[in-house]
C-alpha atoms as a PDB file:
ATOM      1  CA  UNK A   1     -77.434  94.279 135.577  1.00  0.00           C
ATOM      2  CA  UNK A   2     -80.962  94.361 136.156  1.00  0.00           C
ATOM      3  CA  UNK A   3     -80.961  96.781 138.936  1.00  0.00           C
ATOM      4  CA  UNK A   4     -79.667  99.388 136.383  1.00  0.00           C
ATOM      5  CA  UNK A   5     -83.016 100.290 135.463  1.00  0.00           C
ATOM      6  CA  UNK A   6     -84.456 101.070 138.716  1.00  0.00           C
ATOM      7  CA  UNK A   7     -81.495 102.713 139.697  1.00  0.00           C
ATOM      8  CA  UNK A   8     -82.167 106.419 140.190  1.00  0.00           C
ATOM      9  CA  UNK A   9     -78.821 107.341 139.168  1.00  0.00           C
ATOM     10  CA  UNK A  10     -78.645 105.864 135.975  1.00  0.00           C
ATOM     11  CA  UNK A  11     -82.272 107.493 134.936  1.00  0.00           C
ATOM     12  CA  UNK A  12     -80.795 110.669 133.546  1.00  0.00           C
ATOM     13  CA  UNK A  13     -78.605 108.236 131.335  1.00  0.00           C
ATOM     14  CA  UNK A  14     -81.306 106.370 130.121  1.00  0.00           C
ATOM     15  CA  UNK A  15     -83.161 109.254 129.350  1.00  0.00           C
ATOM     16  CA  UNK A  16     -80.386 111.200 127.287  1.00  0.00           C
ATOM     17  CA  UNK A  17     -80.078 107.700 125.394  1.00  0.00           C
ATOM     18  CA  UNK A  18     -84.011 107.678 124.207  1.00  0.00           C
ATOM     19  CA  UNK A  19     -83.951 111.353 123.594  1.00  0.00           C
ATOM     20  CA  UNK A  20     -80.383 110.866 121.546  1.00  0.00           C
ATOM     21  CA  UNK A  21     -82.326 107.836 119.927  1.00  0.00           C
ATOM     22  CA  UNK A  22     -85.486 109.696 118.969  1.00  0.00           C
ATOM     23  CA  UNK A  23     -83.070 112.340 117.405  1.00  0.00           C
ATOM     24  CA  UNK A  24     -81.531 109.820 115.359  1.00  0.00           C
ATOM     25  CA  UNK A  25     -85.065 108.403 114.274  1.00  0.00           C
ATOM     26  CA  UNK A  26     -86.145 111.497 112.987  1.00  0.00           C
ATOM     27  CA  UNK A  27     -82.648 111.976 111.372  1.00  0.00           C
ATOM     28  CA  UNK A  28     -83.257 108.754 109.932  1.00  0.00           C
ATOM     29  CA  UNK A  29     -86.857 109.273 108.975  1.00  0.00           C
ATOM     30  CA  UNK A  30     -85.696 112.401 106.691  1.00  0.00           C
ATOM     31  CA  UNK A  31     -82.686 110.816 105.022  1.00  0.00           C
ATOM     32  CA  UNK A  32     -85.285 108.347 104.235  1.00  0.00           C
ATOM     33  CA  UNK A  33     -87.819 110.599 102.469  1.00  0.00           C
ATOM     34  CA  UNK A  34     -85.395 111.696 100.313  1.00  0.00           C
ATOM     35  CA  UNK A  35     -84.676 108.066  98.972  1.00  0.00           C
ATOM     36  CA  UNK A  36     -87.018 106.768  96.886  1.00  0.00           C
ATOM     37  CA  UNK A  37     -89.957 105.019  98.083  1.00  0.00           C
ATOM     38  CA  UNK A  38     -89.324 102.675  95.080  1.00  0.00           C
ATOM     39  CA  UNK A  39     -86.066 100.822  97.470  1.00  0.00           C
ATOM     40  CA  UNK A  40     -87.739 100.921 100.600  1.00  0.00           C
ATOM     41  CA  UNK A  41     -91.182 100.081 101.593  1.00  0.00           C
ATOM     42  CA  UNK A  42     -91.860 100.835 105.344  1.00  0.00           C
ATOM     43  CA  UNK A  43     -90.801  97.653 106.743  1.00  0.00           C
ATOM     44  CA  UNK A  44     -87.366  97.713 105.607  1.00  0.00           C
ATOM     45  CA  UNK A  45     -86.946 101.056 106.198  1.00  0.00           C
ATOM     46  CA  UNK A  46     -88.106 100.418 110.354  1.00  0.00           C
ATOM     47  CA  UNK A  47     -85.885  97.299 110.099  1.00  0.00           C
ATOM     48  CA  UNK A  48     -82.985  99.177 108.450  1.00  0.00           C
ATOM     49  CA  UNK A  49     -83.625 101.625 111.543  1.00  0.00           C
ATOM     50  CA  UNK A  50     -83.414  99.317 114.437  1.00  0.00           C
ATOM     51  CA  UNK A  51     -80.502  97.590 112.845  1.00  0.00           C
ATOM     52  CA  UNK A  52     -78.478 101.040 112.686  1.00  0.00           C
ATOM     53  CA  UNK A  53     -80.230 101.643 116.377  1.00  0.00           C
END
C-alpha cells in the first residue's frame, strides 16, 4: 500500500483528490463565515473540517 504514493500512475489521482479537497475547504471556509463566529471559534471550525475531510 505504500508503494501507492510513489507510483507514477496513481499521481494524477492523488492530485485531483487535494485539488477536490482544497475545493471543499474553501467551500467549507464560506459556509463557515456565514455562521456566527459566536458557535465556532477557529479550532472547532478546522476540527469540524478535518472530521468532514
Amino acid at each position: 500500500a505504500n508503494n501507492i504514493i510513489a507510483d507514477p500512475k496513481s499521481s494524477s489521482i492523488w492530485k485531483s483528490i487535494l485539488v477536490k479537497r482544497q475545493f471543499i475547504l474553501g467551500t467549507l471556509t464560506n459556509l463557515f463565515k456565514m455562521i456566527p463566529s459566536k458557535l465556532f471559534n477557529e479550532d472547532a471550525r478546522l476540527k469540524l473540517a478535518d472530521f468532514i475531510i
